[in-house]
N, C-alpha and C. Protein backbone atom coordinates (compact mmCIF):
# COMPACT_ATOMS: atom_id res chain seq x y z
N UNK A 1 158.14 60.02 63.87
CA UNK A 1 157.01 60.82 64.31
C UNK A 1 155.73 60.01 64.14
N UNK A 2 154.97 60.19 65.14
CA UNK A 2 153.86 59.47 64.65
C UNK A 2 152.39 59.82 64.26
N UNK A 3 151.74 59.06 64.06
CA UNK A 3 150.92 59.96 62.57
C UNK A 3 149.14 59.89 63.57
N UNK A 4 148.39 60.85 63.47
CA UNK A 4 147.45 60.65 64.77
C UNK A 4 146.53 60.22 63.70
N UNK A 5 145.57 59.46 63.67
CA UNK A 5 144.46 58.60 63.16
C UNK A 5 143.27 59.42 64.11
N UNK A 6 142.16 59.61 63.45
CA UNK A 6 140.97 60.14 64.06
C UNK A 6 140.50 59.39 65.81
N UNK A 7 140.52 58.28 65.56
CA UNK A 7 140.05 57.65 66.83
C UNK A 7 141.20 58.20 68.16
N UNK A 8 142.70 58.15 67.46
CA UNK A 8 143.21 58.93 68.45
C UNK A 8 143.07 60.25 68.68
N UNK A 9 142.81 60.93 67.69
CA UNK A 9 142.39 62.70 67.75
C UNK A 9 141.49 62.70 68.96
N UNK A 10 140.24 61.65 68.56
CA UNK A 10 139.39 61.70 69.44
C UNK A 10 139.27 61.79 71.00
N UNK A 11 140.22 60.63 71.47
CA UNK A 11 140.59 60.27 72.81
C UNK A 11 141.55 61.89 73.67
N UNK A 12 142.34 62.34 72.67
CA UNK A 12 143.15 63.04 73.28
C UNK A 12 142.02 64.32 73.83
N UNK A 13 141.11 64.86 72.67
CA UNK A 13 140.11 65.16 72.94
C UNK A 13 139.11 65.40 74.09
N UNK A 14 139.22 63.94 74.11
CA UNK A 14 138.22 63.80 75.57
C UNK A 14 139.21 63.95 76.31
N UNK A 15 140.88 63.64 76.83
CA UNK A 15 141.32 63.90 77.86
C UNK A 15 141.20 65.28 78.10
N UNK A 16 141.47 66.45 76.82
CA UNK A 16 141.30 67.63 76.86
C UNK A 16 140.19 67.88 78.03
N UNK A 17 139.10 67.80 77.17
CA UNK A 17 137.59 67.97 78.12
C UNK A 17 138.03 67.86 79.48
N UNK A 18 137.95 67.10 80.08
CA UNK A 18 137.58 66.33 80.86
C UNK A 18 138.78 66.60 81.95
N UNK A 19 139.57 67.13 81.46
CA UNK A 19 140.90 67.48 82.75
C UNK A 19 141.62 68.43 82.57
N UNK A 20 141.98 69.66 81.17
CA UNK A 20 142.29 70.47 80.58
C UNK A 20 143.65 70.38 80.67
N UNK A 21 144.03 69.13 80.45
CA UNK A 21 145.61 68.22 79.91
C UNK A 21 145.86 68.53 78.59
N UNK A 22 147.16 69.28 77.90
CA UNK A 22 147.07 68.95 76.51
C UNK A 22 148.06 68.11 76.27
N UNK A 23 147.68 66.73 75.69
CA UNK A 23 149.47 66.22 74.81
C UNK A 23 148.90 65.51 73.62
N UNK A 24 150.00 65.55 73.18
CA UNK A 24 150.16 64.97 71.41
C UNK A 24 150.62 63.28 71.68
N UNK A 25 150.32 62.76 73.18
CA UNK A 25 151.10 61.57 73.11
C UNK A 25 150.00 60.59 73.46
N UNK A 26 149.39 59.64 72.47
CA UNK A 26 148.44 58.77 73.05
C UNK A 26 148.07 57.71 72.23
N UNK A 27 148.14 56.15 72.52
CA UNK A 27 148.49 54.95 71.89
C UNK A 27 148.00 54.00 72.59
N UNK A 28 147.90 53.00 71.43
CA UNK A 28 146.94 51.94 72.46
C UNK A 28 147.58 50.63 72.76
N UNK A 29 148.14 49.92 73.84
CA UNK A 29 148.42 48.75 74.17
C UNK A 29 147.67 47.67 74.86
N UNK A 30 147.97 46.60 74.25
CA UNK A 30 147.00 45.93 74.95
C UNK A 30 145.68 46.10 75.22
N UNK A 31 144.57 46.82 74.03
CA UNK A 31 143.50 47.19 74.39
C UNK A 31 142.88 47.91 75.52
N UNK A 32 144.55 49.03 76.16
CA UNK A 32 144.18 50.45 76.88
C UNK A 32 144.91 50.97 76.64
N UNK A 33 144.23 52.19 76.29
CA UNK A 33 144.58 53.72 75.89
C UNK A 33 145.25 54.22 76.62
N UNK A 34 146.57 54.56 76.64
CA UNK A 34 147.81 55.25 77.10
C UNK A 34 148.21 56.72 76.84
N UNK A 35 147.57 57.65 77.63
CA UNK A 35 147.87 59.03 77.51
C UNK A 35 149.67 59.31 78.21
N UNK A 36 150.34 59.90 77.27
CA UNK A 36 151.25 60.51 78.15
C UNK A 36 151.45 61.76 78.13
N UNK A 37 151.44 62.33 79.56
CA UNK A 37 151.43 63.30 79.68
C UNK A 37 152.93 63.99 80.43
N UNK A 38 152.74 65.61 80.37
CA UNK A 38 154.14 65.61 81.24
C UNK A 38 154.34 65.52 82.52
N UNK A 39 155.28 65.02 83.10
CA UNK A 39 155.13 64.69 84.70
C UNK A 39 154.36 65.97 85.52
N UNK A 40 154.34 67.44 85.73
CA UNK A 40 153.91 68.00 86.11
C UNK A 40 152.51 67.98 86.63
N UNK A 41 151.48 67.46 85.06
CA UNK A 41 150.30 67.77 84.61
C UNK A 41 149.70 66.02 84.81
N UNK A 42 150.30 65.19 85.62
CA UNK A 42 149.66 63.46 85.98
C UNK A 42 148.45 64.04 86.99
N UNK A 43 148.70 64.57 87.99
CA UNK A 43 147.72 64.36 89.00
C UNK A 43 146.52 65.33 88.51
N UNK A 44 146.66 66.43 87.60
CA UNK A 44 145.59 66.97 87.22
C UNK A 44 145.04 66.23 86.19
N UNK A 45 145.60 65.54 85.40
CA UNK A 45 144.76 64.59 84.85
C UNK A 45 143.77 63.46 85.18
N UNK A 46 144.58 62.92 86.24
CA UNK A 46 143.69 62.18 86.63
C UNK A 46 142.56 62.56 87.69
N UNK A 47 142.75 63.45 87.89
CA UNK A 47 141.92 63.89 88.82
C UNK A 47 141.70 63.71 90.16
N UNK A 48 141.00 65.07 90.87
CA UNK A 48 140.65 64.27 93.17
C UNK A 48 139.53 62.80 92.71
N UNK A 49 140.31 62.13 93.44
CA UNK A 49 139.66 60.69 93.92
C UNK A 49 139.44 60.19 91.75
N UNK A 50 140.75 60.52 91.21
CA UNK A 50 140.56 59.83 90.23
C UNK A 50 139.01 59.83 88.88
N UNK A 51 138.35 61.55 89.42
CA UNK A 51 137.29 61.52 89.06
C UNK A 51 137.64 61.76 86.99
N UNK A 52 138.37 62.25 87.15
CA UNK A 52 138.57 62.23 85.35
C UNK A 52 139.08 61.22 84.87
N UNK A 53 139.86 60.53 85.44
CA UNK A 53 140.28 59.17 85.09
C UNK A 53 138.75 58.51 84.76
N UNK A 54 138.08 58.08 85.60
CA UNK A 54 137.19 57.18 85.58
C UNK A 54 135.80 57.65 84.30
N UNK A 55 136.07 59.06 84.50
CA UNK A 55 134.74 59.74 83.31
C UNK A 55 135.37 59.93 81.55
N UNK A 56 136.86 59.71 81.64
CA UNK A 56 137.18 59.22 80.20
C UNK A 56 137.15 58.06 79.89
N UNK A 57 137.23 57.24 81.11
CA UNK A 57 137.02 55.38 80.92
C UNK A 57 135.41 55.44 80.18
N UNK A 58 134.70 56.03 81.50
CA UNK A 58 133.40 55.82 80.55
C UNK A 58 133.17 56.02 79.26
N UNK A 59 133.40 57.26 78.67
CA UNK A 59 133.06 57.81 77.51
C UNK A 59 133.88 57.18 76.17
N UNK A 60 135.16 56.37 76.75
CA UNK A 60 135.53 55.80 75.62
C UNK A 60 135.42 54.57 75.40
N UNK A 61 135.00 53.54 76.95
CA UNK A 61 134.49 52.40 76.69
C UNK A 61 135.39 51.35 77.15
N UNK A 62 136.95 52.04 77.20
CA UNK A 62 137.88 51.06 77.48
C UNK A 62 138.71 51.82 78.54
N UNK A 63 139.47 51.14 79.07
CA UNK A 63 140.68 51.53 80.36
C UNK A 63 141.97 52.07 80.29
N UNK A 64 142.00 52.97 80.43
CA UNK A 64 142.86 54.17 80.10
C UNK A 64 144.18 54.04 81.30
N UNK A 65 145.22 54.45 81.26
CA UNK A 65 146.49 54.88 81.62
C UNK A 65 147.48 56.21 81.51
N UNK A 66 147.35 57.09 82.51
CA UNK A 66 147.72 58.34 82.29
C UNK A 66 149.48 58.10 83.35
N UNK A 67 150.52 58.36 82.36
CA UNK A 67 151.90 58.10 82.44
C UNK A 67 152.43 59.09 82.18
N UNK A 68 153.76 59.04 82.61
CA UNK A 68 154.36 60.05 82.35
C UNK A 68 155.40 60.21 81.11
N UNK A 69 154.94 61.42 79.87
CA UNK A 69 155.85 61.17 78.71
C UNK A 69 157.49 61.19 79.42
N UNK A 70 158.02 60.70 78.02
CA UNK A 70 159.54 60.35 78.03
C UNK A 70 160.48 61.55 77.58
N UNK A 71 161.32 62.09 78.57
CA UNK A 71 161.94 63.28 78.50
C UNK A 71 163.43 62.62 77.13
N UNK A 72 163.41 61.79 76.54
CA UNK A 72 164.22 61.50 75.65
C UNK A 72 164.71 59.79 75.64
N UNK A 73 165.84 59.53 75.22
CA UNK A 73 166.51 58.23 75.86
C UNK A 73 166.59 58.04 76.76
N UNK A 74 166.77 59.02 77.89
CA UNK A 74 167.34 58.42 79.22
C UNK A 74 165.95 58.08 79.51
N UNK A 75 164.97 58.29 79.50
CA UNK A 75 163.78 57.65 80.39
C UNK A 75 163.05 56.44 79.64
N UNK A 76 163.59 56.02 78.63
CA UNK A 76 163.23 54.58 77.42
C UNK A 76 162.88 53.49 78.94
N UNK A 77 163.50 53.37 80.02
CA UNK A 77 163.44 52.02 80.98
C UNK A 77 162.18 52.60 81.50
N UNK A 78 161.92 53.99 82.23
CA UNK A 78 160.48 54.19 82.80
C UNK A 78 159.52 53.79 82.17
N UNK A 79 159.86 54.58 81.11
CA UNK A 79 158.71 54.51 79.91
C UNK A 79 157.70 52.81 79.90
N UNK A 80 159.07 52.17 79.43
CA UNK A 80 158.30 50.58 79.30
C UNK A 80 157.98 50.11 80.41
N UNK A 81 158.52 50.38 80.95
CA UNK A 81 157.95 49.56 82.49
C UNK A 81 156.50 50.57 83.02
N UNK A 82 156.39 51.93 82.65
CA UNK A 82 154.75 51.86 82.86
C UNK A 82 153.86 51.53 82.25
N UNK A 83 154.56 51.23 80.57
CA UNK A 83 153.25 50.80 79.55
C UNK A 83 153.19 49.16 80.03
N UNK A 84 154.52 48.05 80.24
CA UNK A 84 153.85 46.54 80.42
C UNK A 84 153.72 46.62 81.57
N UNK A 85 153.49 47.41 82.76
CA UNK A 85 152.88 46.80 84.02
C UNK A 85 151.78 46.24 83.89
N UNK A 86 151.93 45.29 84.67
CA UNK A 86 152.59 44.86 85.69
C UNK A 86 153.35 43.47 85.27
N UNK A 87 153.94 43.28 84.31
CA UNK A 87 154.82 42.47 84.18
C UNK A 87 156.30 43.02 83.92
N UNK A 88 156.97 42.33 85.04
CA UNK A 88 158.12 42.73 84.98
C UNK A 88 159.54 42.05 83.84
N UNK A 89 160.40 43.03 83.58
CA UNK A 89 161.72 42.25 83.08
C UNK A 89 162.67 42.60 83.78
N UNK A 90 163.77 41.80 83.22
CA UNK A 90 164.86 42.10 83.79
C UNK A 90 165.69 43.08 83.45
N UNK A 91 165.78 43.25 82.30
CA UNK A 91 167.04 44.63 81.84
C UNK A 91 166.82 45.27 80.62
N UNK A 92 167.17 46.24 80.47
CA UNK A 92 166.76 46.97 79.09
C UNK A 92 168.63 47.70 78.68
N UNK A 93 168.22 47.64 77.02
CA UNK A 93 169.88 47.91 76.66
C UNK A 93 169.36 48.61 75.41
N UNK A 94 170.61 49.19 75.13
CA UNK A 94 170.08 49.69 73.66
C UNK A 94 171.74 49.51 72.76
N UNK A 95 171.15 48.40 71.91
CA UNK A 95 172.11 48.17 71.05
C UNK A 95 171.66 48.39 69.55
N UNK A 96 172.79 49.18 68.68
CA UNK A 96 172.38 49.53 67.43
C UNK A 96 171.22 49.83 67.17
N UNK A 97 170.63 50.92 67.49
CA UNK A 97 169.20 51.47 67.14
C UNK A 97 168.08 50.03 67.96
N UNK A 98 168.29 49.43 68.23
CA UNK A 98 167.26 48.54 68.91
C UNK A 98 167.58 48.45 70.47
N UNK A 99 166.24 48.44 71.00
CA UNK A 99 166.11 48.17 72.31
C UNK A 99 165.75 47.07 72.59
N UNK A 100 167.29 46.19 73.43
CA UNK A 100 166.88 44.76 74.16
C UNK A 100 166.10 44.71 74.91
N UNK A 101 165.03 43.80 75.42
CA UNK A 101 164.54 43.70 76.27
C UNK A 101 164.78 42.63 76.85
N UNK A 102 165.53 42.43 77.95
CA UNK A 102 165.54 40.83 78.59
C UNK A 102 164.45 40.59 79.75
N UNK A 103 163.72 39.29 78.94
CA UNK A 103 162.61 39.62 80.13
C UNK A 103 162.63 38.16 81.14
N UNK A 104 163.62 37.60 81.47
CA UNK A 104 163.98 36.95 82.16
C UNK A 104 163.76 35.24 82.45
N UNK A 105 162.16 35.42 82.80
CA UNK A 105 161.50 34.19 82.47
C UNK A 105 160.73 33.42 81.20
N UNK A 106 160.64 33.10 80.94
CA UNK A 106 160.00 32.33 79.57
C UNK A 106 158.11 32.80 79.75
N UNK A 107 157.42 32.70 81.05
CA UNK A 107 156.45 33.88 81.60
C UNK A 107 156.01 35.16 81.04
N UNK A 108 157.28 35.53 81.70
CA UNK A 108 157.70 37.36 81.37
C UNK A 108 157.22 37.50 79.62
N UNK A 109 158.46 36.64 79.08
CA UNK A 109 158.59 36.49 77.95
C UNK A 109 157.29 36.26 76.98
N UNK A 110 156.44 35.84 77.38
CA UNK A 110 155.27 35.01 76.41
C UNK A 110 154.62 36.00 76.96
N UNK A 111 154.53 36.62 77.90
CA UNK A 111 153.71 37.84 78.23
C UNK A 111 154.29 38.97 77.69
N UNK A 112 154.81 39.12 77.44
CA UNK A 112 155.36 40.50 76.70
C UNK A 112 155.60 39.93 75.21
N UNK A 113 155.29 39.36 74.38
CA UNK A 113 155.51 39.08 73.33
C UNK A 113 153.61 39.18 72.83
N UNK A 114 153.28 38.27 73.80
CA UNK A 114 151.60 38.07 73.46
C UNK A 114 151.19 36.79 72.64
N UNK A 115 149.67 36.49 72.18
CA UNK A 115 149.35 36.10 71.35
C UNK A 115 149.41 36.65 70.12
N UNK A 116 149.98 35.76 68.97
CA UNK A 116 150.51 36.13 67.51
C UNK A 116 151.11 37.84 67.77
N UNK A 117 151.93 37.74 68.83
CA UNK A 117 153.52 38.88 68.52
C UNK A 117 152.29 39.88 68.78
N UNK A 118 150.81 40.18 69.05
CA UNK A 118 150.22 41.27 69.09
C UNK A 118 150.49 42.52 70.14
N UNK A 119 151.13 42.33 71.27
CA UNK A 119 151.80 42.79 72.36
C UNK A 119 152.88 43.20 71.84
N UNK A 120 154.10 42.56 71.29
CA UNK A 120 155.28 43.01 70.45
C UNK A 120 155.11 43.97 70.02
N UNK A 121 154.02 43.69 68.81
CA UNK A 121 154.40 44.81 67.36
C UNK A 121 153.85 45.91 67.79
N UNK A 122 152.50 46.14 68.94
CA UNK A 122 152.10 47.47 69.75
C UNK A 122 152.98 47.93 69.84
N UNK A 123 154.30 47.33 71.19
CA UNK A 123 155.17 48.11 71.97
C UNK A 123 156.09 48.40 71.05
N UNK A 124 156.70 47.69 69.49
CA UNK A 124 157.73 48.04 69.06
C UNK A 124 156.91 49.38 68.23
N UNK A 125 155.93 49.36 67.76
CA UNK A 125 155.23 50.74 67.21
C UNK A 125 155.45 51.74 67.66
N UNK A 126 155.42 51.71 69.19
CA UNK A 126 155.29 52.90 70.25
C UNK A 126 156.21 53.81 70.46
N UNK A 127 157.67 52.12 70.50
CA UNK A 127 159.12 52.37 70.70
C UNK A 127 159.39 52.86 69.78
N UNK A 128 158.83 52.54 68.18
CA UNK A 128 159.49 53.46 66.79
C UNK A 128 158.92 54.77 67.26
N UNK A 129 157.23 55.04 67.10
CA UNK A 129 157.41 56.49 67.01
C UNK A 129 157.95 58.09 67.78
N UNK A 130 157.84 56.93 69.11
CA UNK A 130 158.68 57.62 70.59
C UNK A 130 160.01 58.12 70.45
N UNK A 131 160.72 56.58 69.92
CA UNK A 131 162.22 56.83 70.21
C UNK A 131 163.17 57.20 68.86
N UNK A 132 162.14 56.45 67.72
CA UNK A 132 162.80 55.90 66.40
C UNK A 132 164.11 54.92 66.71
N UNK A 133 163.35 53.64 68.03
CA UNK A 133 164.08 52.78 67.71
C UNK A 133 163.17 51.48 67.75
N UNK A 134 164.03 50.37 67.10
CA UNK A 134 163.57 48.66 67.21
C UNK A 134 163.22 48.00 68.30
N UNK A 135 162.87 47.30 68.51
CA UNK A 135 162.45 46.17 69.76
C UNK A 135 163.33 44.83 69.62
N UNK A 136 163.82 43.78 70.45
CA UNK A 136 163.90 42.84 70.61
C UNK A 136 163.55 42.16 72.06
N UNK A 137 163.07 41.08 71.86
CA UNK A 137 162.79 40.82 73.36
C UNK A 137 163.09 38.93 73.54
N UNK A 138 164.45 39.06 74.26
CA UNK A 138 165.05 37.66 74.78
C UNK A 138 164.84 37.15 76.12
């Protein structure tokens, strides 16, 4: 489970405001804020012509991503592939409580890992409190 810190209270907050979205799901990768919401409730979030999208960008300063939460395991492959777009991998597995990630090219790879593993330890954070599972990425 994961544990909400004020700055995230905050953000979810403003999505509240600003589009009358409620979720408990919101994390930061790569220095943008990742709301997930339930598939139903995407296009009212973001709003006609993207107008709430763009008025929570303002107010929080950084670039936001409104996705769709993960209905359990089976959606673990959507999931990651909307938080690292636009870099792609090749396959996702789930062995012993950890999720492989094969990301194909050595590219892929150094892009999804990051500078000093900072990209990693985000997405494996995300993957613990989401899924309560591990990361690996070959």
């Amino acid at each position: 489970m994961t544990t909400i810190n004020m700055q995230i209270m905050r953000y979810i907050n403003i999505l509240d405001r600003a589009s009358r979205v409620k979720t408990k799901n919101c994390f930061i990768y790569n220095n943008m804020v990742f709301f997930a919401v339930p598939k139903y409730t995407i296009s009212k979030a973001i709003g006609p012509n993207a107008i709430n999208a763009r008025k929570i960008e303002e107010q929080i300063g950084k670039k936001i991503r409104i996705i769709e939460e993960p209905d359990g395991i089976t959606s673990i492959e959507r999931f990651i592939t909307d938080i690292v777009s636009p870099i792609k991998f090749k396959l996702i597995e789930i062995k012993d409580n950890t999720v492989v990630l094969t990301a194909g090219s050595t590219t892929n790879k150094a892009a999804l890992i990051g500078r000093n593993k900072r990209r990693f330890d985000e997405l494996r954070k995300i993957l613990m409190d989401n899924f309560g599972l591990d990361l690996k990425i070959i």
